[in-house]
C-alpha atoms as a PDB file:
ATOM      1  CA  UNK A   1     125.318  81.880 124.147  1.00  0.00           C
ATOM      2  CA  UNK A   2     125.386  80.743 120.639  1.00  0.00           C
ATOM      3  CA  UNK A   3     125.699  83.321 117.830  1.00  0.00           C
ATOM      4  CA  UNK A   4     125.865  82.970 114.297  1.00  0.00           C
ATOM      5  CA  UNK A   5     127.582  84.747 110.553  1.00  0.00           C
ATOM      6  CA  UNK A   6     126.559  83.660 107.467  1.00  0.00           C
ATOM      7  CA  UNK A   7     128.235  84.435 104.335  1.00  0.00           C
ATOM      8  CA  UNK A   8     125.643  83.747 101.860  1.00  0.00           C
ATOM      9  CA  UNK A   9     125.093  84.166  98.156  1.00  0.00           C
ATOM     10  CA  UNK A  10     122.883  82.340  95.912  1.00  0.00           C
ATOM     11  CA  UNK A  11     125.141  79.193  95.064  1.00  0.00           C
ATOM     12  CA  UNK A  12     126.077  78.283  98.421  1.00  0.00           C
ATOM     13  CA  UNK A  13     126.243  80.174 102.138  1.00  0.00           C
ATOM     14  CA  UNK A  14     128.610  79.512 104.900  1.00  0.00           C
ATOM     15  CA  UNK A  15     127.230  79.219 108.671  1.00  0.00           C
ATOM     16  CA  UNK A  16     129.616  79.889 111.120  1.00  0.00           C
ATOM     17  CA  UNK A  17     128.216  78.960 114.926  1.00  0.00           C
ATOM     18  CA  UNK A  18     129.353  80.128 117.378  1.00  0.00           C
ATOM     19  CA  UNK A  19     128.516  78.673 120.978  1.00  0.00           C
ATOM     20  CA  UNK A  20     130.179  77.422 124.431  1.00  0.00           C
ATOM     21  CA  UNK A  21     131.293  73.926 122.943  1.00  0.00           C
ATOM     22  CA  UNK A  22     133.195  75.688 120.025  1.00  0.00           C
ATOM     23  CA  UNK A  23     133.079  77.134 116.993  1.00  0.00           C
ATOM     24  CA  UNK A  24     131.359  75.126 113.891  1.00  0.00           C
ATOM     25  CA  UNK A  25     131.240  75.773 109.995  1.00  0.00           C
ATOM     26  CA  UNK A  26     128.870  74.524 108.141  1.00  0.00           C
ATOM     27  CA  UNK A  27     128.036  74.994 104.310  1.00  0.00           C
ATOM     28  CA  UNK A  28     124.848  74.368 102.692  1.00  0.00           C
ATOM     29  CA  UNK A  29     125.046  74.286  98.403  1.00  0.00           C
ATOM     30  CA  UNK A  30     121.991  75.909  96.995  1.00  0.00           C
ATOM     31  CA  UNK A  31     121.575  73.491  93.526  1.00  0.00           C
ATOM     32  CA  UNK A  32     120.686  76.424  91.963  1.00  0.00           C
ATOM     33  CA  UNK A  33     121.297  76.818  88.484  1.00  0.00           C
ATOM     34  CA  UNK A  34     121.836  80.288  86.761  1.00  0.00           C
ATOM     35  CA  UNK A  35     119.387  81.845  84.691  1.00  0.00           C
ATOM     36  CA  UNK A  36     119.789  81.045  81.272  1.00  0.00           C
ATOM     37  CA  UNK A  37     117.544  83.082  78.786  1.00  0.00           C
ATOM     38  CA  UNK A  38     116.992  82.163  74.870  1.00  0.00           C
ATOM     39  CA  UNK A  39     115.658  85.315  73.475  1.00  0.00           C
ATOM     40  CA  UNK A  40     113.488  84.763  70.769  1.00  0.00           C
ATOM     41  CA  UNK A  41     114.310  81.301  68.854  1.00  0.00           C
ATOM     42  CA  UNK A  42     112.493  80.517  65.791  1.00  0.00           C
ATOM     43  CA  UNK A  43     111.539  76.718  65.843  1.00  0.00           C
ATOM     44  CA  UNK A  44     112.210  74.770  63.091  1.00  0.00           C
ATOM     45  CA  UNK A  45     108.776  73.190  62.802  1.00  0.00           C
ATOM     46  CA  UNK A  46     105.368  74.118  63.690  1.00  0.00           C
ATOM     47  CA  UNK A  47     104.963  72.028  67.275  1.00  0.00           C
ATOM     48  CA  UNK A  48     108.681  72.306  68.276  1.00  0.00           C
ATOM     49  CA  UNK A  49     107.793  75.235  70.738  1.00  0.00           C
ATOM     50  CA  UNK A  50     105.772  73.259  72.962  1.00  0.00           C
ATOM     51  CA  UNK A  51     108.968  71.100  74.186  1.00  0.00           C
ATOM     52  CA  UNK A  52     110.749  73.834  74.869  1.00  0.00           C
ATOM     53  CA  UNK A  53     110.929  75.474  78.338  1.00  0.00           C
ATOM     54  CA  UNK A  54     109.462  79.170  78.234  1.00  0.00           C
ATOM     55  CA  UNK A  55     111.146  82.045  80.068  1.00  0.00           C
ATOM     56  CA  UNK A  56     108.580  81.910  83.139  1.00  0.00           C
ATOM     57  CA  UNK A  57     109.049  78.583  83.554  1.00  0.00           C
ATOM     58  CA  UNK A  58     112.828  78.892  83.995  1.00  0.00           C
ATOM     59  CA  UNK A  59     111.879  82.304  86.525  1.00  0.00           C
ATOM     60  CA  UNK A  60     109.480  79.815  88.865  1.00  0.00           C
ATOM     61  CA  UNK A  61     112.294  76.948  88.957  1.00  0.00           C
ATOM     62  CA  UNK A  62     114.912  79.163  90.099  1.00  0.00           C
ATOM     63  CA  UNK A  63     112.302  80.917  92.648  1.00  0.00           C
ATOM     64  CA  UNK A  64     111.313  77.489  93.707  1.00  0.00           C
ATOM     65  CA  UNK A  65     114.777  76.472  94.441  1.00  0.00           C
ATOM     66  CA  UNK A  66     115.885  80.122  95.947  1.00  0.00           C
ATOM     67  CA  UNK A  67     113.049  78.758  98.543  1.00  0.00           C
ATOM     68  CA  UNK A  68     114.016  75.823  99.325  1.00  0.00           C
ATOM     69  CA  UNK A  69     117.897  77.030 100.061  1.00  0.00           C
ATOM     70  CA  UNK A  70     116.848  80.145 102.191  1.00  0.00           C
ATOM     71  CA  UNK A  71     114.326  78.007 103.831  1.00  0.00           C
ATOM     72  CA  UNK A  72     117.486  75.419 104.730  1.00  0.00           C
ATOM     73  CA  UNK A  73     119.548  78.406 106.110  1.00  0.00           C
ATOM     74  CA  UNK A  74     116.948  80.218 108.237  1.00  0.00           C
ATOM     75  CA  UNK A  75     116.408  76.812 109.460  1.00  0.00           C
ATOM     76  CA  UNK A  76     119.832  76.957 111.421  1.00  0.00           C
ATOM     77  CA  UNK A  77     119.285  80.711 112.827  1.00  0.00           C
ATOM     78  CA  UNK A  78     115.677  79.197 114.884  1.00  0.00           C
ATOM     79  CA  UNK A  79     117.924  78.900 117.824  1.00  0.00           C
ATOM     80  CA  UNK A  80     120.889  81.555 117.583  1.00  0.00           C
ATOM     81  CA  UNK A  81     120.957  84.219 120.320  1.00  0.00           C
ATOM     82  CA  UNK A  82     122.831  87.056 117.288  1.00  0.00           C
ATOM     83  CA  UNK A  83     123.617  87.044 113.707  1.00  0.00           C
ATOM     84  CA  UNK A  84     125.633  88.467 111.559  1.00  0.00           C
ATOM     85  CA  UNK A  85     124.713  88.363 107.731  1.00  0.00           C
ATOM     86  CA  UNK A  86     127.564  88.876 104.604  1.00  0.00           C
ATOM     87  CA  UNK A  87     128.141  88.232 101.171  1.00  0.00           C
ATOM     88  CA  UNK A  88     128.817  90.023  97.858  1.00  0.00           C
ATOM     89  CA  UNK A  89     125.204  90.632  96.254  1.00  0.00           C
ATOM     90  CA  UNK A  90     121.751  90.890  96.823  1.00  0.00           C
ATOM     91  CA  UNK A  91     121.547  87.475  98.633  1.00  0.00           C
ATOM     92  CA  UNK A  92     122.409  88.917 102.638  1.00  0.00           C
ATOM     93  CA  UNK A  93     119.486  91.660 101.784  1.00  0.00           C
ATOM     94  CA  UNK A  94     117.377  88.583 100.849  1.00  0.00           C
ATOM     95  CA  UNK A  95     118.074  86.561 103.799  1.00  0.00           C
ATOM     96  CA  UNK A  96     117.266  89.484 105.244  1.00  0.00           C
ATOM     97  CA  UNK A  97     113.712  90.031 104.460  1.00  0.00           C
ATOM     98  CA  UNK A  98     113.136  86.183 104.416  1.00  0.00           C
ATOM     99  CA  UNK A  99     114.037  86.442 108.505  1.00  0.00           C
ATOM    100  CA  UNK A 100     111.797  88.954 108.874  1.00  0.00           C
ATOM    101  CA  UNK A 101     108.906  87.358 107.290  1.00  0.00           C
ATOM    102  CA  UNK A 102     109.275  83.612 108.616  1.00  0.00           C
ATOM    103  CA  UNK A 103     109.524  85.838 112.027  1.00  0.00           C
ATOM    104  CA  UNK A 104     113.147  84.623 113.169  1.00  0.00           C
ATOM    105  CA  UNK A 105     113.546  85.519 117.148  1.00  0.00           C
ATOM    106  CA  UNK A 106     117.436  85.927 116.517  1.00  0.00           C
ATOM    107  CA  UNK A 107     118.585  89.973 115.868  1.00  0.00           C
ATOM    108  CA  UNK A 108     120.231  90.485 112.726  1.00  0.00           C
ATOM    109  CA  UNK A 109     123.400  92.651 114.516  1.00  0.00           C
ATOM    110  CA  UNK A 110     124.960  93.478 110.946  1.00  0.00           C
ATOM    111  CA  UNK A 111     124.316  93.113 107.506  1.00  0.00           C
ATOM    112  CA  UNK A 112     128.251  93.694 105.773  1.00  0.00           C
ATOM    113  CA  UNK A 113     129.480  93.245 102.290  1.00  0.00           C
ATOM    114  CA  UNK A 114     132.348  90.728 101.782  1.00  0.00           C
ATOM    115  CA  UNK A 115     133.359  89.646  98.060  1.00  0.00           C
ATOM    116  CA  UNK A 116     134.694  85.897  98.159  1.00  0.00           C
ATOM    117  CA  UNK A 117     136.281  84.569 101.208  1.00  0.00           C
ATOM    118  CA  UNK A 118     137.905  81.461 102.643  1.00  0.00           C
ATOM    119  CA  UNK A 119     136.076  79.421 104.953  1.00  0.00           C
ATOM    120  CA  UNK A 120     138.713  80.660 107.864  1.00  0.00           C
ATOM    121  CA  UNK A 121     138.235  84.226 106.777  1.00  0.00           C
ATOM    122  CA  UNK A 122     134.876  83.917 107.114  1.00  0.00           C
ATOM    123  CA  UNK A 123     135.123  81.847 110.257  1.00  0.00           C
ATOM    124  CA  UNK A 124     137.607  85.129 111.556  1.00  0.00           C
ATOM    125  CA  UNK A 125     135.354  87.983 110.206  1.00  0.00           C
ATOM    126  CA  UNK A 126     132.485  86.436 112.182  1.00  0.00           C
ATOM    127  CA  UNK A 127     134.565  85.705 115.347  1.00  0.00           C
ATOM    128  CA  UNK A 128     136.002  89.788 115.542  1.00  0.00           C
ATOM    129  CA  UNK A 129     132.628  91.050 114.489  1.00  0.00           C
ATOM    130  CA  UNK A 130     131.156  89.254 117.600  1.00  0.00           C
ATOM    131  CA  UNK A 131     133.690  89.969 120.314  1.00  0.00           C
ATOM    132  CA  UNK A 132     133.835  93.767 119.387  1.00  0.00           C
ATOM    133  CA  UNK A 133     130.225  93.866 119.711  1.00  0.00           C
ATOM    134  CA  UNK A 134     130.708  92.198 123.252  1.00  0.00           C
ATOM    135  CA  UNK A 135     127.869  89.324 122.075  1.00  0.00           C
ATOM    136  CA  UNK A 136     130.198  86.320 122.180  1.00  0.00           C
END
């Protein structure tokens, strides 16, 4: 049986798998760079705007590379029999929804908050969450 806990956020997320040949962490980096508004600059000379990245342009890269990360960590849930989802913000509730709509056969057993962790706490959290729900 191989089961899975993720502690995700949007810079990086930590996979824990879990299945009969051991138990493997792996840890996928998102490349995604925070949001960084301008407000309202006043160029200095009458074309000077045009070189500039606008605001929605800065909102589709960071969707665009949201996409590509989620898309890289559903990719490792396509064959997990459970899973267990946790991190500190909005990320897990994400995940969430993004498993729902690519149509991921694996349950979701928990969704759990967790502020930063180690890779063994992690690694532990997933491993007690698992054999109290009898999965592993």
């Amino acid at each position: 049986m191989k089961t899975i806990g993720v502690w995700i956020d949007h810079k990086k997320a930590v996979i824990v798998i879990q299945s009969e040949q051991g138990e493997d962490i792996q840890t996928i980096e998102s490349g995604v760079e925070k949001l960084k508004y301008r407000g309202a600059a006043h160029p200095r000379s009458k074309y000077s705007a045009q070189y500039q990245q606008g605001d929605d342009q800065l909102d589709n890269k960071f969707t665009e590379q949201l996409n590509k990360y989620y898309e890289k960590v559903i990719e490792q849930f396509r064959s997990a029999e459970a899973v267990l989802i946790i991190g500190p913000g909005e990320a897990k509730r994400e995940l969430e929804k993004r498993m729902a709509h690519h149509k991921v056969n694996a349950p979701i057993l928990g969704v759990e908050s967790a502020d930063k962790l180690t890779d063994r706490q992690i690694a532990a959290r997933v491993r007690n969450y698992f054999q109290e729900a009898e999965i592993a």
